[in-house]
C-alpha atoms as a PDB file:
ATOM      1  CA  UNK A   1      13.527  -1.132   2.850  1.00  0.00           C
ATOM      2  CA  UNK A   2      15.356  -2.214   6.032  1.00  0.00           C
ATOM      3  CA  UNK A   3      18.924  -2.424   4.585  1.00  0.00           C
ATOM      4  CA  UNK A   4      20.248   1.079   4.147  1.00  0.00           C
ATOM      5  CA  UNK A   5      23.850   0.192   2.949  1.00  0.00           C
ATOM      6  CA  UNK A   6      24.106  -2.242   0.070  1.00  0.00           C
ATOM      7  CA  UNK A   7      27.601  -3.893  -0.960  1.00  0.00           C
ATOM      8  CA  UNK A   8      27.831  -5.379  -4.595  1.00  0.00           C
ATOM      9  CA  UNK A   9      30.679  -6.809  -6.920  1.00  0.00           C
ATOM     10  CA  UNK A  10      28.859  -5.582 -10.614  1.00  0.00           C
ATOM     11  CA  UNK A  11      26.367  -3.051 -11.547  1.00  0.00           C
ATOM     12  CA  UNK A  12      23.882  -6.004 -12.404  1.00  0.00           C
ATOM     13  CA  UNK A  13      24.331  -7.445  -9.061  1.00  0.00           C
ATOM     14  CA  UNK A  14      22.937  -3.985  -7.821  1.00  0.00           C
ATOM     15  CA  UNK A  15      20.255  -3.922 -10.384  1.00  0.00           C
ATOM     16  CA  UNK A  16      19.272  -6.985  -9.531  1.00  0.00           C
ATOM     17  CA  UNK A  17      19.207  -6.200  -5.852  1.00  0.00           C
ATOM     18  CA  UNK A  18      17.501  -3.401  -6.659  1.00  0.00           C
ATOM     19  CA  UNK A  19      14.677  -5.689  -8.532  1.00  0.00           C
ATOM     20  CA  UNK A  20      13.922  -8.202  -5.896  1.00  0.00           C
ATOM     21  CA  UNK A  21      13.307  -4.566  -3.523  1.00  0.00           C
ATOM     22  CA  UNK A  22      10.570  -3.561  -6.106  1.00  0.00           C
ATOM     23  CA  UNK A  23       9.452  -7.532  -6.346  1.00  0.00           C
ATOM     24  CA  UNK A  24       8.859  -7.758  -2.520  1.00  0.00           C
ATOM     25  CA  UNK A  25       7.007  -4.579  -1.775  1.00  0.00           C
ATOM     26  CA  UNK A  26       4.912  -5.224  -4.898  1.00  0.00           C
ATOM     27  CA  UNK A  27       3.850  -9.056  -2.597  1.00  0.00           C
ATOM     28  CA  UNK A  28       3.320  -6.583   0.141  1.00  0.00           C
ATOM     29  CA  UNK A  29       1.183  -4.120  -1.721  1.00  0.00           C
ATOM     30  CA  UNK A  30      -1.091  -7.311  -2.940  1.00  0.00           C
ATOM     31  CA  UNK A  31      -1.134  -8.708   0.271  1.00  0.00           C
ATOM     32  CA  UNK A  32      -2.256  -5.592   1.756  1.00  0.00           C
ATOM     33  CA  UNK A  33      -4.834  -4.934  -0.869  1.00  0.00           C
ATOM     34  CA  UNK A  34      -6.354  -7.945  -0.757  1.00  0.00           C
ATOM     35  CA  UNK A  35      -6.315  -7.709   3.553  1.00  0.00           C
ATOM     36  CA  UNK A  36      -8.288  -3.865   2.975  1.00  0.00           C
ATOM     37  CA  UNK A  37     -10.721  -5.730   0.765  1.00  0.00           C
ATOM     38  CA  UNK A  38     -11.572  -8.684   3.163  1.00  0.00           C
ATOM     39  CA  UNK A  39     -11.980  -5.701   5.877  1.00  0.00           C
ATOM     40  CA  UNK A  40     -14.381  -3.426   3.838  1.00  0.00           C
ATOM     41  CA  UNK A  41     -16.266  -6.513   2.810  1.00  0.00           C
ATOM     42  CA  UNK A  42     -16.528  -7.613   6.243  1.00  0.00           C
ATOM     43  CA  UNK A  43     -17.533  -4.019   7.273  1.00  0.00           C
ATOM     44  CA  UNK A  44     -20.138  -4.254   4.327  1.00  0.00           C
ATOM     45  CA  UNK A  45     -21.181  -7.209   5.779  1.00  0.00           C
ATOM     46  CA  UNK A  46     -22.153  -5.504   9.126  1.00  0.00           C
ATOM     47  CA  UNK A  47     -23.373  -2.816   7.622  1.00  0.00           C
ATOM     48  CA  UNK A  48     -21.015  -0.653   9.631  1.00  0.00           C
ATOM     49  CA  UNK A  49     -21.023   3.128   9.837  1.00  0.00           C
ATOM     50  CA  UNK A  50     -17.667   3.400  11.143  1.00  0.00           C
ATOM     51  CA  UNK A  51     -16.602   2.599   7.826  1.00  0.00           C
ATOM     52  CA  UNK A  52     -18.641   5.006   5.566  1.00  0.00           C
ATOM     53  CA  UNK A  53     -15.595   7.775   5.295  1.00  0.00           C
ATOM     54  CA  UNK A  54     -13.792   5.390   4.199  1.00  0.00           C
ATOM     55  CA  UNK A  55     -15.950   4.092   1.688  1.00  0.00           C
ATOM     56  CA  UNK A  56     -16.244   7.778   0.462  1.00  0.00           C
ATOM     57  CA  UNK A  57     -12.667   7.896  -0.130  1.00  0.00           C
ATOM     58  CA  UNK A  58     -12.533   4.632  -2.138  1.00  0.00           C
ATOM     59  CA  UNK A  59     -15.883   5.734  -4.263  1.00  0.00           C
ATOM     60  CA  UNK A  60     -15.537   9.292  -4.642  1.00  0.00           C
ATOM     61  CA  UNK A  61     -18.756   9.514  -6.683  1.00  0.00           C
ATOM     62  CA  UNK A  62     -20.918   8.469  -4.215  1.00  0.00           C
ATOM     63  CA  UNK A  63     -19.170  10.928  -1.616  1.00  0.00           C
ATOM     64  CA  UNK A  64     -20.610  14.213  -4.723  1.00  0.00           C
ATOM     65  CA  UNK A  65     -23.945  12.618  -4.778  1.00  0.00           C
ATOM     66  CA  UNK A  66     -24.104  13.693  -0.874  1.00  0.00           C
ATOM     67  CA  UNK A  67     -22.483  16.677  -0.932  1.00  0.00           C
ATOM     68  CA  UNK A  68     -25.454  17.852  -3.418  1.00  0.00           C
ATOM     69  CA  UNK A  69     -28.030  16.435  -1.019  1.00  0.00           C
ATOM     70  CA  UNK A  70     -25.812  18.430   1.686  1.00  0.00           C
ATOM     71  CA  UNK A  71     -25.945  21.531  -0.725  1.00  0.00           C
ATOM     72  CA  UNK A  72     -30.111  21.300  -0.406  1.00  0.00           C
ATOM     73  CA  UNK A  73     -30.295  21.083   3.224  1.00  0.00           C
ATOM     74  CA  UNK A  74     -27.720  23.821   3.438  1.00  0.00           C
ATOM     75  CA  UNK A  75     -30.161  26.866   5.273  1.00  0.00           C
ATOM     76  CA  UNK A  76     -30.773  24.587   7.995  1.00  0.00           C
ATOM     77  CA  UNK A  77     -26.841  23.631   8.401  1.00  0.00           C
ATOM     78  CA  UNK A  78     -26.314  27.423   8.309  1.00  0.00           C
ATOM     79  CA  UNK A  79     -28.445  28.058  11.381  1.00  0.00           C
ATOM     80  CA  UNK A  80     -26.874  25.635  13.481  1.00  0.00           C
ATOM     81  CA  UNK A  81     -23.663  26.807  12.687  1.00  0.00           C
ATOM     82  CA  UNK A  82     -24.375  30.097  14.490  1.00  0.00           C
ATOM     83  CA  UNK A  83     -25.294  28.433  17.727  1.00  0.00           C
ATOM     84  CA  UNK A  84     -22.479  25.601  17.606  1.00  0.00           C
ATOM     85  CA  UNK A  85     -18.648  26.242  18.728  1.00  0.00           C
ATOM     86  CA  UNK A  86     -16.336  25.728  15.786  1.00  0.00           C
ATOM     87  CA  UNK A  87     -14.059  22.450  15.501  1.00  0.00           C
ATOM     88  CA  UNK A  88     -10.730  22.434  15.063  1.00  0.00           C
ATOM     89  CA  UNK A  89      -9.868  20.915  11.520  1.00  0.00           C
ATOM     90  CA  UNK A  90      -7.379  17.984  11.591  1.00  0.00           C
ATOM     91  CA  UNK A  91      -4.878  18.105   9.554  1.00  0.00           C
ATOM     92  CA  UNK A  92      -4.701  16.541   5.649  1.00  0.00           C
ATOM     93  CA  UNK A  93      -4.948  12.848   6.152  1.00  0.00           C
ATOM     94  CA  UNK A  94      -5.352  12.869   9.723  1.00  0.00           C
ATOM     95  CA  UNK A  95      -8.124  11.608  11.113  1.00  0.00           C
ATOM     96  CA  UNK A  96      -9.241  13.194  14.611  1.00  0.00           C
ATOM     97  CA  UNK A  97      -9.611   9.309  16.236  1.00  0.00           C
ATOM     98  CA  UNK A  98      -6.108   9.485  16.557  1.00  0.00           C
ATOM     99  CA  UNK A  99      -4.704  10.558  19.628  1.00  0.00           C
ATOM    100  CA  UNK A 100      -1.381  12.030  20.719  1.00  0.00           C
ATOM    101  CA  UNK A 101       0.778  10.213  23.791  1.00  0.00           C
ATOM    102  CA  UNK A 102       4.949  10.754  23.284  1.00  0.00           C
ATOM    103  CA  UNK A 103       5.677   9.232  20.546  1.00  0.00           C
ATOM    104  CA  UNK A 104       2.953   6.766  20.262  1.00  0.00           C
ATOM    105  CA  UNK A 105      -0.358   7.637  18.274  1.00  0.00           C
ATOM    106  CA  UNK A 106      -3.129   6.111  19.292  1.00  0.00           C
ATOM    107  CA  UNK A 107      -6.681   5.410  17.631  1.00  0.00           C
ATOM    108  CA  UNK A 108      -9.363   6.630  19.954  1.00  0.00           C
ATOM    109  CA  UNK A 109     -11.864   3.388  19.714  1.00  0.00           C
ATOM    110  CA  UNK A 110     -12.372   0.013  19.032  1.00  0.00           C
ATOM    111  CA  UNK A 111     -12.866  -1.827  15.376  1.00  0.00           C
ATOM    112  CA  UNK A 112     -11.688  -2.175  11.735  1.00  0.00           C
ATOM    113  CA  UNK A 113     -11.646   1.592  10.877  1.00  0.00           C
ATOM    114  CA  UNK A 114      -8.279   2.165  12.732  1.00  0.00           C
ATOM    115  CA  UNK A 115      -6.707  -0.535  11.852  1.00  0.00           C
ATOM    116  CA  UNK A 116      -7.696  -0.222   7.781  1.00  0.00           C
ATOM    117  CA  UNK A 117      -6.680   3.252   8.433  1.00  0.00           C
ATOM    118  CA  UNK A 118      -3.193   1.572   9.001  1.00  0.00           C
ATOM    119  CA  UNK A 119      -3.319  -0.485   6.640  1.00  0.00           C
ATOM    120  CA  UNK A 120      -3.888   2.576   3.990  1.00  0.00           C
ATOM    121  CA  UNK A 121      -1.443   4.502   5.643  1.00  0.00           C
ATOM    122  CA  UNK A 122       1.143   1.752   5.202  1.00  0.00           C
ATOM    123  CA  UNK A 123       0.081   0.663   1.346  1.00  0.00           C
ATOM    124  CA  UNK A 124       0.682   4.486   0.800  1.00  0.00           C
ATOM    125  CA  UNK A 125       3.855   4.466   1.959  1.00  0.00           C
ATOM    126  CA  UNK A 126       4.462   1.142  -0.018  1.00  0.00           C
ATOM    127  CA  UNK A 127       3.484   2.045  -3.199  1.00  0.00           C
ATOM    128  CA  UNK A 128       5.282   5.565  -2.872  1.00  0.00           C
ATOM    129  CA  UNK A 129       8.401   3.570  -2.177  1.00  0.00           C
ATOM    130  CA  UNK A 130       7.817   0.991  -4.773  1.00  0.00           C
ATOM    131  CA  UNK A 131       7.817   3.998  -7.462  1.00  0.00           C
ATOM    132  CA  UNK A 132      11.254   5.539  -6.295  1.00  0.00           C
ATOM    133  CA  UNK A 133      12.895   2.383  -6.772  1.00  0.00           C
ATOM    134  CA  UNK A 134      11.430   2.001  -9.901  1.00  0.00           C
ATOM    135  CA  UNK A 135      12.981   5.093 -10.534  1.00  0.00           C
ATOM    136  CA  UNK A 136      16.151   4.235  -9.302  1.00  0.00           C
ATOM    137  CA  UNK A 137      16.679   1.035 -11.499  1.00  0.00           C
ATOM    138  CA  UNK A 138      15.585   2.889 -14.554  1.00  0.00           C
ATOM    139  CA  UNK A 139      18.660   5.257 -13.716  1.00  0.00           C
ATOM    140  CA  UNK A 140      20.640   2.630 -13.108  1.00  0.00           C
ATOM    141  CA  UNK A 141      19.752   1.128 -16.006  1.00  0.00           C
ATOM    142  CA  UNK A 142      20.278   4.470 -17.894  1.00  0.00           C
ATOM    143  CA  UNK A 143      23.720   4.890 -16.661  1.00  0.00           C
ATOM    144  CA  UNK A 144      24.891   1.071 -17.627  1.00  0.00           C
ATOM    145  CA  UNK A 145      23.202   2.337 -21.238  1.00  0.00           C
ATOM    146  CA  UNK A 146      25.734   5.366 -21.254  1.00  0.00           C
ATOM    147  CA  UNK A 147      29.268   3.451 -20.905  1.00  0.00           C
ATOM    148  CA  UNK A 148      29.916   2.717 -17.364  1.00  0.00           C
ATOM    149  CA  UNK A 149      31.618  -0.489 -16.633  1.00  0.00           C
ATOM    150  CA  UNK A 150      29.122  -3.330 -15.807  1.00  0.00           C
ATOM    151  CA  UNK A 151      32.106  -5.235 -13.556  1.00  0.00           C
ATOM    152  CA  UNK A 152      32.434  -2.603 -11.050  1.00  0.00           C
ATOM    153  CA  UNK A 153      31.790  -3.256  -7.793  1.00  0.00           C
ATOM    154  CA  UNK A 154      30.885  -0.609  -4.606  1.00  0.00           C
ATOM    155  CA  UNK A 155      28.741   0.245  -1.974  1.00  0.00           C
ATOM    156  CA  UNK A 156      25.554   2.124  -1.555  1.00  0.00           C
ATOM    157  CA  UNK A 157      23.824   4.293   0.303  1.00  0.00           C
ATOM    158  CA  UNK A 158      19.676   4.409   0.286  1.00  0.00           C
ATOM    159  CA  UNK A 159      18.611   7.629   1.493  1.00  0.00           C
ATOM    160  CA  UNK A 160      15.175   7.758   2.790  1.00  0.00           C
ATOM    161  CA  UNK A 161      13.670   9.348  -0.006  1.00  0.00           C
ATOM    162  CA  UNK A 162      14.641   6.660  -2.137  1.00  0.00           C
ATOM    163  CA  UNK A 163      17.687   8.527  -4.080  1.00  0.00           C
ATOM    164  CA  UNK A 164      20.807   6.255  -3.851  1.00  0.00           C
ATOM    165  CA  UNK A 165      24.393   7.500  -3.494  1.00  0.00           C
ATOM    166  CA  UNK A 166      26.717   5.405  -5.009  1.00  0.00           C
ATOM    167  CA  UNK A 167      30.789   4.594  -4.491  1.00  0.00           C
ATOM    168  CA  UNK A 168      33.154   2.328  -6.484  1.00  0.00           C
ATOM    169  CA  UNK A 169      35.428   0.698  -4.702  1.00  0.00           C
ATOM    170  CA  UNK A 170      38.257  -1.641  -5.717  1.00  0.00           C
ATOM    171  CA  UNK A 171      37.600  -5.333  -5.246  1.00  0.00           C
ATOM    172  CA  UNK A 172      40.861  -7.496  -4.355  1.00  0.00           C
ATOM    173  CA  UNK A 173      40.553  -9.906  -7.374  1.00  0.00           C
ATOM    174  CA  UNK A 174      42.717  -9.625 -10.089  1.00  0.00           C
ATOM    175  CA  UNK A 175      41.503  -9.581 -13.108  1.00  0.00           C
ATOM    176  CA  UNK A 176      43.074 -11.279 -15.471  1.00  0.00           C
ATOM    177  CA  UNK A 177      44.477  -9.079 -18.240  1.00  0.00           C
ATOM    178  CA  UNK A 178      44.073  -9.814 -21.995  1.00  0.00           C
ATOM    179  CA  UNK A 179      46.936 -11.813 -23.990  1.00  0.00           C
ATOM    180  CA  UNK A 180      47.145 -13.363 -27.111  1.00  0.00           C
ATOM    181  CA  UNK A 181      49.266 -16.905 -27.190  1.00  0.00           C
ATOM    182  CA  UNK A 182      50.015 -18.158 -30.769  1.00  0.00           C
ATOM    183  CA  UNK A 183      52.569 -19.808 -32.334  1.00  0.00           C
ATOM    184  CA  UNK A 184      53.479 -18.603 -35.785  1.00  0.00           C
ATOM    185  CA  UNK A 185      54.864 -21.167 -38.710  1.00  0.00           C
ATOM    186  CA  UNK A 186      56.473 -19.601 -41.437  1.00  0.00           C
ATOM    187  CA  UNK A 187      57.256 -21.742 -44.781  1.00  0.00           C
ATOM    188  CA  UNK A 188      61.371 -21.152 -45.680  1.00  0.00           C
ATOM    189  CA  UNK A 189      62.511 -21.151 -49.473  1.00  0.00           C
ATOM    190  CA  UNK A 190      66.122 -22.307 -49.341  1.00  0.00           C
END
C-alpha cells in the first residue's frame, strides 16, 4: 500500500482500485507462503536447531507435548533457578537475536531463522492489511447499496490503519442533462 492518495472519476472506479489492492497483496501473501515453506523444508532438511521455535509456533501441539516433559523435569529446573541470574524477557513477538542500532534492527547471527523471522513478520503485516481492505470495499460496497451516486468522482485518503477518508469533488465534464425530442402528429377533422 504505497499510494496513500487515490483520485477516481466513479465509485466503481474506486472499488475496483480498491480490488486489485486486495488482489496483489493476496500474490504477495502466496508468494511469501510458499518462500517460508521452501525455508522450513530446507531447515528440515538440515535438521537445523535454529529453527525449532519456529517450528513450535507453526505446530503448537508438539510445542504442549514438551512443556509436559518440561513439567516432569521441573525440581531440577527449580534448583538451577536459584543459582542462575534472571533474564530479561523480550517483549511479545520479539525475539532477543535482534539487536538495537538507531533505527536499524539487526538479527544477531547468521542463517534462515532471521530472515523467516522477516518473512513472518512481513506476511503478518500482509494479511492484517489484506483484511482492512477487505473491510473497506465491503463499506464501500455498503454505501453504493444505500443510494449514493455511483458517477461521483473524488479523492482519497488511506490512513495507515487502513480506514479511508473520502471527498467528492466536481469533475469538469458536463454531463449531459436528460431531454425528450419527439414530434407529435395529430389527425384534424375538418
Amino acid at each position: 500500500m504505497n499510494q496513500k492518495i487515490i483520485h477516481f472519476n466513479s465509485m466503481e472506479e474506486l472499488k475496483d482500485k480498491i480490488e486489485r489492492q486486495v488482489s496483489e497483496l493476496e500474490n504477495k501473501i502466496e508468494l511469501h507462503s510458499k518462500l517460508i515453506g521452501d525455508k522450513i523444508r530446507e531447515g528440515e532438511k538440515d535438521n537445523s536447531e535454529e529453527l525449532s521455535d519456529l517450528k513450535d509456533k507453526l505446530n503448537p501441539e508438539k510445542s504442549k507435548d514438551k512443556k509436559s516433559d518440561e513439567k516432569k523435569s521441573g525440581k531440577k529446573r527449580q534448583q538451577n533457578k536459584k543459582t542462575e541470574p534472571k533474564k530479561k524477557k523480550s517483549k511479545k513477538g520479539e525475539s532477543e537475536n535482534w539487536i538495537e542500532y538507531e533505527n536499524i534492527h539487526l538479527y544477531n547471527g547468521v542463517g534462515t531463522r532471521g530472515e523467516l523471522e522477516l518473512y513472518f513478520k512481513s506476511l503478518e503485516e500482509m494479511k492484517s492489511d489484506s483484511e482492512k481492505l477487505r473491510n473497506t470495499k465491503d463499506s464501500l460496497e455498503k454505501l453504493m447499496n444505500s443510494g449514493i451516486k455511483k458517477d461521483l468522482g473524488g479523492i482519497g485518503y488511506e490512513h495507515p490503519d487502513g480506514t479511508f477518508e473520502l471527498a467528492f469533488i466536481k469533475t469538469d465534464e458536463k454531463r449531459e442533462k436528460f431531454s425528450f425530442k419527439s414530434i407529435l402528429t395529430v389527425g384534424c377533422e375538418c
